[in-house]
C-alpha atoms as a PDB file:
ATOM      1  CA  UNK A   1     -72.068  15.295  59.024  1.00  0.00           C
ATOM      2  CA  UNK A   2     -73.084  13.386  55.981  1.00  0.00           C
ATOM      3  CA  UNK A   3     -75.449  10.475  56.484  1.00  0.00           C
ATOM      4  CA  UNK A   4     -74.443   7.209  54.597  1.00  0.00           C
ATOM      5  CA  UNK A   5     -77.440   5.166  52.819  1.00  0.00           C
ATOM      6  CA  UNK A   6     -76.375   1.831  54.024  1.00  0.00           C
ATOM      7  CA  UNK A   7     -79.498   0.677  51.907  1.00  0.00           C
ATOM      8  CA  UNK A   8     -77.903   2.301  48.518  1.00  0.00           C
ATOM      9  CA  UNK A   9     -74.873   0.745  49.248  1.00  0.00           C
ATOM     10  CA  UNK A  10     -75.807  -3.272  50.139  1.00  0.00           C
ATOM     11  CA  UNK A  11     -77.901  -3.382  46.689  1.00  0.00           C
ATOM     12  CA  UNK A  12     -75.614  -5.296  45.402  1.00  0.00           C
ATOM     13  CA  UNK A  13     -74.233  -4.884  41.762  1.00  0.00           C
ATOM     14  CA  UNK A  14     -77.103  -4.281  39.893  1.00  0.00           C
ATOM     15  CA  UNK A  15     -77.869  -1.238  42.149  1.00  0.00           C
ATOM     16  CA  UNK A  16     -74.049  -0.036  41.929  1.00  0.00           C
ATOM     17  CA  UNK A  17     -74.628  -0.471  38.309  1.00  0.00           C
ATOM     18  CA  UNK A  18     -77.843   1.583  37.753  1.00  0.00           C
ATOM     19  CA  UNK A  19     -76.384   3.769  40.429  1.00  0.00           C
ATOM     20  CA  UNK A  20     -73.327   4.416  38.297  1.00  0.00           C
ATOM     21  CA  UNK A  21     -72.089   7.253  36.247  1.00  0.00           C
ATOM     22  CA  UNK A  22     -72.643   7.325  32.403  1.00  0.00           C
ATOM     23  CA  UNK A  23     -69.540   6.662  31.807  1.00  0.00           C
ATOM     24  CA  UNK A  24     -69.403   4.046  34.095  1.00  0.00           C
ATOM     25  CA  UNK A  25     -72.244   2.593  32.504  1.00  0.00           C
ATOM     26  CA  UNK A  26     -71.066   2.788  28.994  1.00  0.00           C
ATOM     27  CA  UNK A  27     -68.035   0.811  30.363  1.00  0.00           C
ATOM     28  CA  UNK A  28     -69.821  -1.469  32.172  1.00  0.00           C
ATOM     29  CA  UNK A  29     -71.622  -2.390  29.085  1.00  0.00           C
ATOM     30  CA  UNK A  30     -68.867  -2.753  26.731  1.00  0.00           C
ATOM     31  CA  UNK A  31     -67.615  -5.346  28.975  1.00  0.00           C
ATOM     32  CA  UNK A  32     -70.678  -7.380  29.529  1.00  0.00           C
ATOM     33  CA  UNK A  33     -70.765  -6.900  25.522  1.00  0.00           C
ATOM     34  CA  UNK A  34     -67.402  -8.764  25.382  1.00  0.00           C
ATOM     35  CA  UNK A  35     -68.092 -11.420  27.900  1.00  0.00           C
ATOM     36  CA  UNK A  36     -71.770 -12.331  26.264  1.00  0.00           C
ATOM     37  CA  UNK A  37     -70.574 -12.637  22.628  1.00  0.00           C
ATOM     38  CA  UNK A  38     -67.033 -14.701  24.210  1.00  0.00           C
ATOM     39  CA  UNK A  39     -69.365 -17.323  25.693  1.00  0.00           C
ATOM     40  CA  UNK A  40     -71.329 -17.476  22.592  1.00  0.00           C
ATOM     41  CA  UNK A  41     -68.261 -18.078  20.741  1.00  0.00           C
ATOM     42  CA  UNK A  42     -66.878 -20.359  23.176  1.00  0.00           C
ATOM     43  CA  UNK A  43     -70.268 -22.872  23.319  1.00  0.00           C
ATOM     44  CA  UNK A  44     -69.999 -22.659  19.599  1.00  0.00           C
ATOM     45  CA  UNK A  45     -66.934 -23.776  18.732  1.00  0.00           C
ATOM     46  CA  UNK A  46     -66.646 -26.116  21.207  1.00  0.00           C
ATOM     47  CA  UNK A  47     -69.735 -27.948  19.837  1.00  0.00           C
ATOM     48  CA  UNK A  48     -68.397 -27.187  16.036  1.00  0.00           C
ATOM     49  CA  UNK A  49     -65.055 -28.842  17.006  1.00  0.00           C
ATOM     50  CA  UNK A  50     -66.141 -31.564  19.004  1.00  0.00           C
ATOM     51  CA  UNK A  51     -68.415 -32.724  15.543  1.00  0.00           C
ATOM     52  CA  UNK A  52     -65.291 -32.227  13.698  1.00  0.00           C
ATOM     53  CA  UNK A  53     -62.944 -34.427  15.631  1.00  0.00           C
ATOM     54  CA  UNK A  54     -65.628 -37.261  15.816  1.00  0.00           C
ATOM     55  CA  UNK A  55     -66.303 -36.835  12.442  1.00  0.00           C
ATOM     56  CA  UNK A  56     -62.082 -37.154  12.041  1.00  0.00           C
ATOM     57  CA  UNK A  57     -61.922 -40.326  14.124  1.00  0.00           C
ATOM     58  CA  UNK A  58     -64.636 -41.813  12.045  1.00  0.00           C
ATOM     59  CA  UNK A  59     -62.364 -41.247   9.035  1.00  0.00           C
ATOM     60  CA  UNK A  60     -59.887 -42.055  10.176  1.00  0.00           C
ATOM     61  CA  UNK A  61     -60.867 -45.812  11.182  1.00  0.00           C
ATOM     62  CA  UNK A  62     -62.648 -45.815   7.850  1.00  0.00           C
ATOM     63  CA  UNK A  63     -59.602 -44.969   5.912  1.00  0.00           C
ATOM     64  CA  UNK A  64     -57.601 -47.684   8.076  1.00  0.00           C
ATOM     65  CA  UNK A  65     -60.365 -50.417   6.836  1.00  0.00           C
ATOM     66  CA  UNK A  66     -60.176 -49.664   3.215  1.00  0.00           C
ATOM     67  CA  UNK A  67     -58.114 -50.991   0.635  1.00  0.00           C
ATOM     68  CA  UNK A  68     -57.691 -48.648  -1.962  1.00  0.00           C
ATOM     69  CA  UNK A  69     -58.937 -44.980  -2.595  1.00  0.00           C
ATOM     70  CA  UNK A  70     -61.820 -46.250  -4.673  1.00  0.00           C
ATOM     71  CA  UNK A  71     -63.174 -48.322  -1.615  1.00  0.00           C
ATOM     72  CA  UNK A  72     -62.247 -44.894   0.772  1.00  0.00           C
ATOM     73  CA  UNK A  73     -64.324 -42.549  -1.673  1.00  0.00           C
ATOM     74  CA  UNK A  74     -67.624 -44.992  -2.026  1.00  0.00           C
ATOM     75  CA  UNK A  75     -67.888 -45.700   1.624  1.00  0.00           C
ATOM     76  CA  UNK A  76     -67.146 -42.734   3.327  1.00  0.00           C
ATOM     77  CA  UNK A  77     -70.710 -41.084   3.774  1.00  0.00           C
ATOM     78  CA  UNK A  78     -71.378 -37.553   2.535  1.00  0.00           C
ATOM     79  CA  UNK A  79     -70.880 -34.681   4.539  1.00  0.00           C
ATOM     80  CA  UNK A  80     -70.198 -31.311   2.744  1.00  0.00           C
ATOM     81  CA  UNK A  81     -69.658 -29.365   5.641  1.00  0.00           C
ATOM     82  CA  UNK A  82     -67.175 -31.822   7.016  1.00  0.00           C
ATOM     83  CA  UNK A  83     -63.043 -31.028   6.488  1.00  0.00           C
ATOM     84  CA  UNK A  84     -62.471 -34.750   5.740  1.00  0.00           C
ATOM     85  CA  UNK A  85     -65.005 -34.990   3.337  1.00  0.00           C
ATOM     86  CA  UNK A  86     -63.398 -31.814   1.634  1.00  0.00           C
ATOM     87  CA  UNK A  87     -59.739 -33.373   1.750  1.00  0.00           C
ATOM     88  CA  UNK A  88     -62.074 -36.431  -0.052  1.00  0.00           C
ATOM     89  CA  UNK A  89     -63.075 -34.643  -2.745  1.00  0.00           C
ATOM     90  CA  UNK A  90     -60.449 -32.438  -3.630  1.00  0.00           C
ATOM     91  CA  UNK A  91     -58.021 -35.386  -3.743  1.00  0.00           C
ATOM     92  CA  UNK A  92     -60.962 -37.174  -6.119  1.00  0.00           C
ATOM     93  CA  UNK A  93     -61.256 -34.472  -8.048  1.00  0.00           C
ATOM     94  CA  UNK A  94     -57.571 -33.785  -8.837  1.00  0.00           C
ATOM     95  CA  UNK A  95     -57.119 -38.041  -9.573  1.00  0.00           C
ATOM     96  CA  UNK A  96     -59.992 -38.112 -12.015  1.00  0.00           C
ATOM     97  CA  UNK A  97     -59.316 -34.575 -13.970  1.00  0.00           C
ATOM     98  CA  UNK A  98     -55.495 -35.786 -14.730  1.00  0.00           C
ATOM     99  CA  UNK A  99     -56.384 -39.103 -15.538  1.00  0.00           C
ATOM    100  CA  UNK A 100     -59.022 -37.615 -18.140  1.00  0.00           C
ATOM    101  CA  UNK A 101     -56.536 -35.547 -19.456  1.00  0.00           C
ATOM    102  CA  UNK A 102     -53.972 -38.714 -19.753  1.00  0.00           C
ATOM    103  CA  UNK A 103     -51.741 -37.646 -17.055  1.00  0.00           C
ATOM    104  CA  UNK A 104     -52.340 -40.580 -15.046  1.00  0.00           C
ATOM    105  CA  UNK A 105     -48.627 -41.407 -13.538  1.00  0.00           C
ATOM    106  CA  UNK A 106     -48.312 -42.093 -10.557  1.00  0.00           C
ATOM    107  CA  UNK A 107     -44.855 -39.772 -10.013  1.00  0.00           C
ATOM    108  CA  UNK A 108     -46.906 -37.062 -11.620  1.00  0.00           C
ATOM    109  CA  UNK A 109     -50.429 -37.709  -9.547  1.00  0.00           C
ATOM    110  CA  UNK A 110     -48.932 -38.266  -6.483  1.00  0.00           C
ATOM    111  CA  UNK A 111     -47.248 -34.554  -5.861  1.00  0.00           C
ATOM    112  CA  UNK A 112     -50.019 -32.804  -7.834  1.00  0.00           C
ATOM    113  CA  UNK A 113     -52.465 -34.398  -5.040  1.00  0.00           C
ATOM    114  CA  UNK A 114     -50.141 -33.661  -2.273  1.00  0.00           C
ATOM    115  CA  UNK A 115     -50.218 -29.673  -3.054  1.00  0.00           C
ATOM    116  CA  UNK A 116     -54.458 -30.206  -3.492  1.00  0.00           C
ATOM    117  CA  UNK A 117     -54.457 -31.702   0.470  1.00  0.00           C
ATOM    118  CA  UNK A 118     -51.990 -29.166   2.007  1.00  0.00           C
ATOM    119  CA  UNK A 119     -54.065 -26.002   0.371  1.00  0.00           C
ATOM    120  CA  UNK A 120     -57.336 -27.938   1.480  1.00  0.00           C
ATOM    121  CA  UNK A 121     -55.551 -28.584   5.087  1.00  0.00           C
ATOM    122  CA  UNK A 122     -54.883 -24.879   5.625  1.00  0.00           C
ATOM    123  CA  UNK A 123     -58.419 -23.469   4.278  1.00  0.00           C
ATOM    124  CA  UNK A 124     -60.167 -25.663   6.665  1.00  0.00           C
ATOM    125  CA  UNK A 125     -57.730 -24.668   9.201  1.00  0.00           C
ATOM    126  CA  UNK A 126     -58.574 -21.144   8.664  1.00  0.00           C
ATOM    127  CA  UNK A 127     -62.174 -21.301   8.580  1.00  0.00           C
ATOM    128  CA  UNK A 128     -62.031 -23.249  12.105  1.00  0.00           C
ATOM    129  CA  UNK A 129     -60.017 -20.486  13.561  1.00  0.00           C
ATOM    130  CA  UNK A 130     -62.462 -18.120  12.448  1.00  0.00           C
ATOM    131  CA  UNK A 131     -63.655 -16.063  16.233  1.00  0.00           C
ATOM    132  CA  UNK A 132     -61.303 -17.477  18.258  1.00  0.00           C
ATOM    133  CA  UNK A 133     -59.171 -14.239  17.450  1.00  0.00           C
ATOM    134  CA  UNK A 134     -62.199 -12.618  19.456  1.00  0.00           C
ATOM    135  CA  UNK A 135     -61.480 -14.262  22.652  1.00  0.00           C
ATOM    136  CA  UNK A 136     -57.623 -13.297  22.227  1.00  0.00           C
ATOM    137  CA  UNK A 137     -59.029  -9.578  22.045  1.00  0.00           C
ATOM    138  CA  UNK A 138     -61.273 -10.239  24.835  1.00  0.00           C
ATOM    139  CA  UNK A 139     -58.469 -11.811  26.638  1.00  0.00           C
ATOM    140  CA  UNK A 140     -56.116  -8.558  26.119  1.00  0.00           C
ATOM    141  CA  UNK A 141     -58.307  -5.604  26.035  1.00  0.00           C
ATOM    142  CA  UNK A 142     -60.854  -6.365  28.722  1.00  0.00           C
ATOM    143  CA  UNK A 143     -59.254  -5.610  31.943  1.00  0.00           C
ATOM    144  CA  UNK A 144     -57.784  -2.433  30.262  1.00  0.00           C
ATOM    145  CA  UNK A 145     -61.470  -1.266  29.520  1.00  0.00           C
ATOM    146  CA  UNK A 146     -61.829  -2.171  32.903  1.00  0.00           C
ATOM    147  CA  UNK A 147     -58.837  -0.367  34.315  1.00  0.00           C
ATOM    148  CA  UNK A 148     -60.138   2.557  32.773  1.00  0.00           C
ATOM    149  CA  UNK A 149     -63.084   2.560  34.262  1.00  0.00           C
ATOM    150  CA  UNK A 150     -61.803   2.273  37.650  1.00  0.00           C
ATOM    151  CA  UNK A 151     -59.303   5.388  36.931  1.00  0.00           C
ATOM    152  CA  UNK A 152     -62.752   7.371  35.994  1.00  0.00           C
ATOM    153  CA  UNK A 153     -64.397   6.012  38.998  1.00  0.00           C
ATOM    154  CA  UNK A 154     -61.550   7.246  41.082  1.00  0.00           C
ATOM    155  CA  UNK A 155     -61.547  10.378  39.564  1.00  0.00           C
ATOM    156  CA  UNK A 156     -65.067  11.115  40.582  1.00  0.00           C
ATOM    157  CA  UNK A 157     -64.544  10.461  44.283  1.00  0.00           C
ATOM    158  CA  UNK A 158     -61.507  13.052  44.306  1.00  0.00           C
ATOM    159  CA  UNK A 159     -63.895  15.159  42.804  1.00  0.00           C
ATOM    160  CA  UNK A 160     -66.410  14.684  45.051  1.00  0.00           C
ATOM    161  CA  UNK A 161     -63.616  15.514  47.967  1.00  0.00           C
ATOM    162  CA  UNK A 162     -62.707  18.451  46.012  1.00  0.00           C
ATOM    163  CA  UNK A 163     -66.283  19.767  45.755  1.00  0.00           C
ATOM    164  CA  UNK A 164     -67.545  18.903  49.063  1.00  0.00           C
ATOM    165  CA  UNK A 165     -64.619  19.382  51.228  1.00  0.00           C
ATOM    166  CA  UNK A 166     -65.152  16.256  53.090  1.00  0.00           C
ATOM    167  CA  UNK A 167     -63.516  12.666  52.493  1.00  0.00           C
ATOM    168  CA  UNK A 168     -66.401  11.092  54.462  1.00  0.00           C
ATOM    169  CA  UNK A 169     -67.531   7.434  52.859  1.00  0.00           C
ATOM    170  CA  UNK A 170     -70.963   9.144  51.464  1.00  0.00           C
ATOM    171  CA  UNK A 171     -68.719  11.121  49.362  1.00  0.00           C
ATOM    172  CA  UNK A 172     -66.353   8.451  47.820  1.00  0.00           C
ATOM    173  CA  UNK A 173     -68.528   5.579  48.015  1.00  0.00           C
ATOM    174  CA  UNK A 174     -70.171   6.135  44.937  1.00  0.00           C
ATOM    175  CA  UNK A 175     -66.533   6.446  42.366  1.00  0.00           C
ATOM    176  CA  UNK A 176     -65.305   3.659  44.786  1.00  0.00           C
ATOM    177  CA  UNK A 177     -68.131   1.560  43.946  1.00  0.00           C
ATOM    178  CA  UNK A 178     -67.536   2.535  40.307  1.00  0.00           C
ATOM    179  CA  UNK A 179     -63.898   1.466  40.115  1.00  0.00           C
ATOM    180  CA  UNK A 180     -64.606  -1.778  41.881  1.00  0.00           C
ATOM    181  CA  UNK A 181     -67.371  -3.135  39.738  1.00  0.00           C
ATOM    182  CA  UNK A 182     -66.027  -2.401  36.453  1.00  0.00           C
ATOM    183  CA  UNK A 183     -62.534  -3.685  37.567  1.00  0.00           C
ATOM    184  CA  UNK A 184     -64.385  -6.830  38.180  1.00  0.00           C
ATOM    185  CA  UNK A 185     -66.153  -6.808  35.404  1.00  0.00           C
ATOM    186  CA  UNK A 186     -63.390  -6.957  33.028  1.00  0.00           C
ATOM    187  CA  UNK A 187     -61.888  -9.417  35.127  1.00  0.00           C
ATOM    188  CA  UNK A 188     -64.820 -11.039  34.954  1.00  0.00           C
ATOM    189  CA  UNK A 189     -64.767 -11.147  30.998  1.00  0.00           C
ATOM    190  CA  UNK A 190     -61.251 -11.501  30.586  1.00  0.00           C
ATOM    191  CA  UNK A 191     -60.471 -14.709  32.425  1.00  0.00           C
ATOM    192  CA  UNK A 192     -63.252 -17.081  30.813  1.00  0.00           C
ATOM    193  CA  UNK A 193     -61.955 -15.683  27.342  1.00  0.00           C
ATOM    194  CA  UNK A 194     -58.289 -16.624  28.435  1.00  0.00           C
ATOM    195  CA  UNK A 195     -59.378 -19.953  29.459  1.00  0.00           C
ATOM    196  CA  UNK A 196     -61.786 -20.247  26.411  1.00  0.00           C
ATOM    197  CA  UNK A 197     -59.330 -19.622  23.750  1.00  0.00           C
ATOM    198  CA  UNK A 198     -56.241 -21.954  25.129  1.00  0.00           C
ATOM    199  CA  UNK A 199     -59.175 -24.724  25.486  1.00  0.00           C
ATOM    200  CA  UNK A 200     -60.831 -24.182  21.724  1.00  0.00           C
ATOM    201  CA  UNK A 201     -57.249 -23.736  20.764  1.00  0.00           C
ATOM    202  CA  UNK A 202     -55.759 -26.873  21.664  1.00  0.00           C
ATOM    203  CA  UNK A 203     -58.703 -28.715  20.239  1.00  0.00           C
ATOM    204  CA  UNK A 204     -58.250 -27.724  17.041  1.00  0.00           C
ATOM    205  CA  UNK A 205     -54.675 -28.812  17.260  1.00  0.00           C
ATOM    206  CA  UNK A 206     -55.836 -31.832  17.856  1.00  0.00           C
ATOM    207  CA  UNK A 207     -58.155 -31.615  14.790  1.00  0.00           C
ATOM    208  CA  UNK A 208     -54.817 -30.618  12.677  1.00  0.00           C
ATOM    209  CA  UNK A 209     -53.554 -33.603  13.416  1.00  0.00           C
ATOM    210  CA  UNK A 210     -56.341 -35.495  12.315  1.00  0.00           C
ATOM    211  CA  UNK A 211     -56.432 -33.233   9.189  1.00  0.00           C
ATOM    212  CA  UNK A 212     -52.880 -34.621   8.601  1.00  0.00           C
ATOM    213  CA  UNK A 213     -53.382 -37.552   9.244  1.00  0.00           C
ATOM    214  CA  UNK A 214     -56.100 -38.368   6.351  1.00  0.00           C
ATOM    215  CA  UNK A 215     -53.503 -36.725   4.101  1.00  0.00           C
ATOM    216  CA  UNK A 216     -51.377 -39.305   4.687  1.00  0.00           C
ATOM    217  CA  UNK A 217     -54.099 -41.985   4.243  1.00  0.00           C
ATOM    218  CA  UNK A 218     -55.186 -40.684   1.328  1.00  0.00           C
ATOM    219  CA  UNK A 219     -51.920 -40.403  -0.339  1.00  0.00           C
ATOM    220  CA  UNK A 220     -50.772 -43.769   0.488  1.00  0.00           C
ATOM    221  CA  UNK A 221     -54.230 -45.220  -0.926  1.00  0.00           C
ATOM    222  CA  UNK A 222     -54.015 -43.586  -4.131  1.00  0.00           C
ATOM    223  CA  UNK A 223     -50.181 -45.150  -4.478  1.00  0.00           C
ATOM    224  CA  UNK A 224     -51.731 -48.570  -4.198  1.00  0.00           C
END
């Protein structure tokens, strides 16, 4: 009769990991691969968004105080790296280059500046989705990396049966052990990445809005 090492197998799961196949390994790292660089992400763009949306509300209440564009573009403070100072600039920029070439209507200006804000809208869109379609990937692709490491694991305990003749636990313990802890591993990436990317996501609708929103102000201070 087989004797089971009740030591080997209450180690916990860092000894089921080092204890693990290579393949089980190589999965196992993968995974922790995903999960490490999805809370990176994660911490990230929370923190970038969060700037971005206090930076909007300051813009926003600055924009509602001023009078006219002029007032807008002299006391909102510069921040190059900020979307609203970007929708700022490229709405300056496209007011003063038509009225030094003497295109300075309003019915012409007006549109022209629209089409500047709605390209400058989508750009900094896009460049504050940039990772999140990590997380999504995470989200998907984990718990199949993880399913096929159980499958493997499995696999190795019916061929430890097969080999050994025996279906005691010292003989299946080990794929068992393999199937369980990289099943939970990708659960264990998967689920923080699901929650990670509906959270980042609905923040930067929320910044979107904003983004909008100075369009409009900006617009309706360059008509007065």
């Amino acid at each position: 009769m087989d004797i089971i090492d009740f030591n080997a197998l209450s180690g916990g799961a860092l000894s089921l990991i080092f204890s693990a196949g290579p393949v089980a390994k190589v999965v196992v790292v993968v995974l922790l691969f995903f999960s490490v660089w999805s809370w990176t992400i994660f911490l990230y763009k929370w923190h970038q968004l969060g700037s971005v949306q206090s930076d909007g509300d300051k813009f926003l209440r600055v924009a509602r105080d001023s009078d006219s564009f002029k007032k807008l573009t002299s006391i909102y403070a510069d921040k190059p790296d900020s979307p609203f100072y970007k929708l700022l600039i490229s709405s300056y920029k496209e007011v003063t280059a038509r009225q030094k070439e003497g295109q300075s209507s309003l019915q012409e200006t007006i549109p022209a500046v629209e089409n500047v804000l709605k390209v400058t809208v989508s750009q900094e869109t896009e460049r504050l989705e940039r990772r999140l379609s990590f997380l999504a990937t995470t989200a998907n692709t984990a718990p199949f990396i993880g399913l096929f490491g159980t499958v493997w694991g499995i696999m190795d305990s019916f061929r430890e049966i097969g080999l050994r003749g025996t279906t005691s636990l010292a003989v299946v313990a080990p794929g068992i052990s393999e199937a369980l802890i990289t099943t939970a591993l990708g659960l264990f990436a998967a689920i923080p990445a699901v929650l990670a990317y509906n959270a980042l996501n609905n923040r930067l609708k929320g910044v979107s809005l904003k983004l909008e929103y100075a369009s409009t102000y900006i617009v309706n201070l360059i008509t007065r």
